[in-house]
N, C-alpha and C. Protein backbone atom coordinates (compact mmCIF):
# COMPACT_ATOMS: atom_id res chain seq x y z
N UNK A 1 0.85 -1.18 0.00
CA UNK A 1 0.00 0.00 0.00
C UNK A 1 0.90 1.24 0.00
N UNK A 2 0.67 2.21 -0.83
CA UNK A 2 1.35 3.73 -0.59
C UNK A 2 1.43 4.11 0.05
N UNK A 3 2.43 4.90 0.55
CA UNK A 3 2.45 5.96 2.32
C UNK A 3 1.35 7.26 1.49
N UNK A 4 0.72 7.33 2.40
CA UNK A 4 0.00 8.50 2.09
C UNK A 4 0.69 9.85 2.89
N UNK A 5 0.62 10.87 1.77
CA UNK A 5 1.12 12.10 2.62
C UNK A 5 0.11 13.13 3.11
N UNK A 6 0.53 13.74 3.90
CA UNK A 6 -0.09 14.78 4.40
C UNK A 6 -0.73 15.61 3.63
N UNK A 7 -1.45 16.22 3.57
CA UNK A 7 -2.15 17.08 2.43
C UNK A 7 -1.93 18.93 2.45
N UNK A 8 -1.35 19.86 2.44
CA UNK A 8 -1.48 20.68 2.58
C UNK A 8 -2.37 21.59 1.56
N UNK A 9 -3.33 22.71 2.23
CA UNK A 9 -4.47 23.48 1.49
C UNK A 9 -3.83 23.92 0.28
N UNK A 10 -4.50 23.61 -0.85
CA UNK A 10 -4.27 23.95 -2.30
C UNK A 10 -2.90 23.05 -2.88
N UNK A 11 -2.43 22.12 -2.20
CA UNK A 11 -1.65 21.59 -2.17
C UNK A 11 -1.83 19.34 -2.67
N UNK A 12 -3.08 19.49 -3.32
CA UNK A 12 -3.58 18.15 -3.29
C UNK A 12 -2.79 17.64 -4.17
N UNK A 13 -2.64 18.00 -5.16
CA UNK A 13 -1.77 17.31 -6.45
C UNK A 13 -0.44 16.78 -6.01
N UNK A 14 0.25 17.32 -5.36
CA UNK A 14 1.41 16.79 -5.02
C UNK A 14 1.99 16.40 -3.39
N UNK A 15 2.66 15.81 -3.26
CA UNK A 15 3.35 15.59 -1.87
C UNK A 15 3.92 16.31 -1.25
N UNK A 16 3.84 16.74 -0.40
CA UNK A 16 4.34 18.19 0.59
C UNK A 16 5.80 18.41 0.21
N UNK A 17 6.64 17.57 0.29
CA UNK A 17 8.28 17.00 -0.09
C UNK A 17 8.71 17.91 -1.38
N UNK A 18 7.75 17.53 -2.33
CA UNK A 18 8.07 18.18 -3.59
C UNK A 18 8.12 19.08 -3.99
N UNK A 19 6.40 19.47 -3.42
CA UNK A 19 6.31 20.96 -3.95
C UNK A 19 7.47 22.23 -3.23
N UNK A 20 7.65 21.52 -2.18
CA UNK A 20 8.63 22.44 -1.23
C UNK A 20 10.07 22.49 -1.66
N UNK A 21 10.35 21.58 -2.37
CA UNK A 21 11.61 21.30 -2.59
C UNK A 21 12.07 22.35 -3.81
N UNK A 22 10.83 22.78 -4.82
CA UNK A 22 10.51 23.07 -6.04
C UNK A 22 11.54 24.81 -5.85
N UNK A 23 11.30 25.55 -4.59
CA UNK A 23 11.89 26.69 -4.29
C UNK A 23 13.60 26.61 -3.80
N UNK A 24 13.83 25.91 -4.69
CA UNK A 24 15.70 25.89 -3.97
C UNK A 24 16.38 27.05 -4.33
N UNK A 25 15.71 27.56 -5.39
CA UNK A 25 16.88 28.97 -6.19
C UNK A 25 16.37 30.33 -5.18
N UNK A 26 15.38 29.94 -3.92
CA UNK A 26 15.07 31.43 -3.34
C UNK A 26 16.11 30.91 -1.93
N UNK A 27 17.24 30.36 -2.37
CA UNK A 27 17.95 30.20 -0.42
C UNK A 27 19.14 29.77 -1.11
N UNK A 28 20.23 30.12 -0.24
CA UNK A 28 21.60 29.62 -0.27
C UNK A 28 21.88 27.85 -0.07
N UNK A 29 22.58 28.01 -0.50
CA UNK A 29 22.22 25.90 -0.12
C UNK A 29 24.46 26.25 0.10
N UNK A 30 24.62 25.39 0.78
CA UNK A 30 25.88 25.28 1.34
C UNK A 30 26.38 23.84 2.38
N UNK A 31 27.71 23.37 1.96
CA UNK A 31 27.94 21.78 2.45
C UNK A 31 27.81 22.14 4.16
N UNK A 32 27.53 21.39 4.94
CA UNK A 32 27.91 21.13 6.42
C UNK A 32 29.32 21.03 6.84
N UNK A 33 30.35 20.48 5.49
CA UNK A 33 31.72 20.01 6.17
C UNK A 33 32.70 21.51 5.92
N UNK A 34 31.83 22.19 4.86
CA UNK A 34 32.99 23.56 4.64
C UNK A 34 32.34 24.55 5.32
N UNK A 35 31.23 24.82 6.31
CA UNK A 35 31.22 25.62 7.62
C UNK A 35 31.52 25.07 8.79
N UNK A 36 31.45 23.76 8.97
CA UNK A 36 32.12 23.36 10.45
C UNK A 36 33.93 22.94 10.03
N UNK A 37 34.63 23.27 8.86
CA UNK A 37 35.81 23.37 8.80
C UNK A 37 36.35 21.66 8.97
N UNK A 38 35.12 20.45 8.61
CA UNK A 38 35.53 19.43 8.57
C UNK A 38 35.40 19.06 10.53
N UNK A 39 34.81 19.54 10.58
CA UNK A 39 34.36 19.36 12.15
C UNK A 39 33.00 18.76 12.32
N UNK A 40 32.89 18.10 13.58
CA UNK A 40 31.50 17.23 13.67
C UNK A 40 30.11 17.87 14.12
N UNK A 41 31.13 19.56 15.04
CA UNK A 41 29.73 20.70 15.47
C UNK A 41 30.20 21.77 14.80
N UNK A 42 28.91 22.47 15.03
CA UNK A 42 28.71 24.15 14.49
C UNK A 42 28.30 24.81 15.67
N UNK A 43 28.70 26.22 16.41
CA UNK A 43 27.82 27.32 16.39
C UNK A 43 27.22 27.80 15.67
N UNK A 44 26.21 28.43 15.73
CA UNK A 44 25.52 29.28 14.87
C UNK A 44 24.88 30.00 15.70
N UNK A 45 25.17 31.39 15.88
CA UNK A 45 24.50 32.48 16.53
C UNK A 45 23.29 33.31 15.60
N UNK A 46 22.57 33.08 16.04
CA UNK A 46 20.94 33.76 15.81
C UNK A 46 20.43 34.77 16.73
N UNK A 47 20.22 35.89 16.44
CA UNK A 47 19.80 36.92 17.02
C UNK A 47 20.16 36.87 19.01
N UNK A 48 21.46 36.89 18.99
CA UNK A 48 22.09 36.77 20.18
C UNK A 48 21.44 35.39 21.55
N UNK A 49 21.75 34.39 20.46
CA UNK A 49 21.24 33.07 21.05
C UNK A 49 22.02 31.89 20.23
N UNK A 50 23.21 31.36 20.94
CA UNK A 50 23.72 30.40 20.32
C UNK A 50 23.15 29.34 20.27
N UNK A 51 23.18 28.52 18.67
CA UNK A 51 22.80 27.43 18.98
C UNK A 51 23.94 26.09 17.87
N UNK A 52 24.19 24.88 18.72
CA UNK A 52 25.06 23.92 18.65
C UNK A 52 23.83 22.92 17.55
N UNK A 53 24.92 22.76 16.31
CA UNK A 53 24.33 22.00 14.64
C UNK A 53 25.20 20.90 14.94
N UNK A 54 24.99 19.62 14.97
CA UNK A 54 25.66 18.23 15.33
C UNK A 54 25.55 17.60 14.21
N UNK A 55 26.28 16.78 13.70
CA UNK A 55 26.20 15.93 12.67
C UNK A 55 26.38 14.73 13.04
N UNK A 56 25.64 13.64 13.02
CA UNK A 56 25.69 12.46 13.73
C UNK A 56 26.40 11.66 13.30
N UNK A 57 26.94 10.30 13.47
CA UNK A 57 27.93 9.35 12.84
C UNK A 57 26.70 8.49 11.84
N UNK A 58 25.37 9.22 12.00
CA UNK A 58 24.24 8.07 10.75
C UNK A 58 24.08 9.00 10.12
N UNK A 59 24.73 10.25 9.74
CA UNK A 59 24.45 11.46 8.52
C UNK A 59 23.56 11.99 9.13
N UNK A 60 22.78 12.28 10.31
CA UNK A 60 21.83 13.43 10.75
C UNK A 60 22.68 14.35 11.28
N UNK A 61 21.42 15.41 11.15
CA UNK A 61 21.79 16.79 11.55
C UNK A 61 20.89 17.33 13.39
N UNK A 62 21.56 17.47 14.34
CA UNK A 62 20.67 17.69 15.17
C UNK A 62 20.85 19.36 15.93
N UNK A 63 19.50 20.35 16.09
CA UNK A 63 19.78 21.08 16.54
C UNK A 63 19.58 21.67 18.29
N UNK A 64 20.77 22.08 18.76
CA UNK A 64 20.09 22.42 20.03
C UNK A 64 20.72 23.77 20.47
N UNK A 65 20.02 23.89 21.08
CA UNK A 65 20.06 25.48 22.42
C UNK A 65 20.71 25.46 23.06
């Protein structure tokens, strides 16, 4: 049986995944290993609130406060 996806309003024709994906040329896209300098964490300061970008040993990305 198909995974059914979520449906978002005006959004029936396609799978949430896709249509979202469809806007890549409105954002910077950039590797994980050439801002953490080949390192396993990141800072990233956001409006005077650091927050720690982890890269896991299974290829995830985890964020925390």
């Amino acid at each position: 049986m198909p995974k059914e996806h979520p449906q978002i309003p005006g959004n029936e024709s396609q799978p949430p995944e896709k249509k979202l994906n469809q806007n890549t040329n409105d954002c910077s896209e950039v590797q994980f290993l050439s801002l953490s300098n080949g390192h396993s964490e990141l800072i990233i300061e956001h409006c005077g609130q650091k927050y720690r970008l982890i890269a896991t040993r299974h290829g995830k990305l985890v964020l925390n406060k």
